[in-house]
Protein backbone atom coordinates (compact mmCIF):
# COMPACT_ATOMS: atom_id res chain seq x y z
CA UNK A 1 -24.60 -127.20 70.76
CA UNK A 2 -24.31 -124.55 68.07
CA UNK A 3 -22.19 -122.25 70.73
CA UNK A 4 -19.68 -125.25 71.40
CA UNK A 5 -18.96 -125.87 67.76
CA UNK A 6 -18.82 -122.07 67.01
CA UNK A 7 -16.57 -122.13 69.78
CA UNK A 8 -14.56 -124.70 68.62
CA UNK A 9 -14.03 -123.47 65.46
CA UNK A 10 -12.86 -120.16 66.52
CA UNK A 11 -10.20 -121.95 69.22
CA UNK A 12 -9.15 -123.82 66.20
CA UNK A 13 -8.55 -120.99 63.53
CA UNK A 14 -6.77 -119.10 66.16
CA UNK A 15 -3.97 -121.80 66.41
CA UNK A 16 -5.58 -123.37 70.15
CA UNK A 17 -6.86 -126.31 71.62
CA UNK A 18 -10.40 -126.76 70.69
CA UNK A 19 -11.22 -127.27 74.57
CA UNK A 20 -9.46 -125.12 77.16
CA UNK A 21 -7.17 -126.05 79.71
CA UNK A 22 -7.99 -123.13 81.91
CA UNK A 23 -10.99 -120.95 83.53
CA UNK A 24 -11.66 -118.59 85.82
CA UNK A 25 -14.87 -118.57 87.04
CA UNK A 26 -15.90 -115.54 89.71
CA UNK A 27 -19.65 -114.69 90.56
CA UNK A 28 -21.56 -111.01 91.26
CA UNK A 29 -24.47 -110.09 92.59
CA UNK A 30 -26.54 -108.03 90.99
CA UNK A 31 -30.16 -106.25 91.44
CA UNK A 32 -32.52 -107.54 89.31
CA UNK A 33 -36.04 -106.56 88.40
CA UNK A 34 -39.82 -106.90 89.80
CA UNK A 35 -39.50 -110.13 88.43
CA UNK A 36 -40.20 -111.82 91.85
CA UNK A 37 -40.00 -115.09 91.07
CA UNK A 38 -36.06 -114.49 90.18
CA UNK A 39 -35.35 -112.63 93.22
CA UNK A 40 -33.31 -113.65 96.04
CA UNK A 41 -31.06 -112.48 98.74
CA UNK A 42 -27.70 -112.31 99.27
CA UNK A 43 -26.64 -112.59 102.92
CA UNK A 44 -22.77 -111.42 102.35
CA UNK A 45 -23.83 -108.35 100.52
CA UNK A 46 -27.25 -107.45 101.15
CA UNK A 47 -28.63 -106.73 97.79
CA UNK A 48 -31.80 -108.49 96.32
CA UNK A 49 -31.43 -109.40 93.44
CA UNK A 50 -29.96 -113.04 91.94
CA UNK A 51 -26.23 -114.49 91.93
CA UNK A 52 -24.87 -114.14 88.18
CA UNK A 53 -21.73 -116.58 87.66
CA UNK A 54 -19.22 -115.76 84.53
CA UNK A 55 -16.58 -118.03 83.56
CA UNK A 56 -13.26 -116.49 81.25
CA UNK A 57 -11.24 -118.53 79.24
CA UNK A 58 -7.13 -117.86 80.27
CA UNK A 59 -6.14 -115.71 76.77
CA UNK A 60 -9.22 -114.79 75.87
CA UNK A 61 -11.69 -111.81 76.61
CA UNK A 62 -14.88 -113.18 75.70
CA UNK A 63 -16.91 -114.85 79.04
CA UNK A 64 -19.94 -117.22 79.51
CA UNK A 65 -22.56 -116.51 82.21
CA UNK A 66 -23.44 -119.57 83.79
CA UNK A 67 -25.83 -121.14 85.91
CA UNK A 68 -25.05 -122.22 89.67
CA UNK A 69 -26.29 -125.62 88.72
CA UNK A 70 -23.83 -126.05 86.12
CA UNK A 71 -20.83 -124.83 88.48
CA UNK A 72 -21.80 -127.55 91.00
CA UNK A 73 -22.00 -130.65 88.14
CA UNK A 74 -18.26 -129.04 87.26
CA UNK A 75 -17.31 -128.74 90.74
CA UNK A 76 -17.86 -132.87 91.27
CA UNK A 77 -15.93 -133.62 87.45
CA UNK A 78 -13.16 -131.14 88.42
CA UNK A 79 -11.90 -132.69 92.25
């Protein structure tokens, strides 16, 4: 909550929306510790490791990690 008014704020004094209008959102696999319990696989590109999802706002170069299940509530608001 404190992120999204930060956020907000910052769009604002910058002369933008307060929400954007556009994302790009791209994932990467990436190797990841012992931590086991984290671990998967990925199929497409063999490494073990976990799925890490980053979205980037159109202008700006900051970006958000996100979780899958957060993509797939967006996915079902967005179509």
């Amino acid at each position: 909550m404190l992120l999204s008014k930060l956020r907000e704020k910052v769009r604002r004094n910058r002369g933008q929306k307060s929400e954007a209008s556009l994302g790009i959102m791209d994932s990467q696999s990436v190797r990841w510790g012992n931590n086991r319990s984290l671990n998967g696989f990925d199929r497409g590109k063999k490494v073990k490791g976990i799925k890490r999802h980053v979205m980037v706002d159109k202008k700006e170069k900051g970006f958000e990690s996100i979780h899958k299940r957060w993509i797939i509530r967006a996915h079902f608001f967005l179509v």
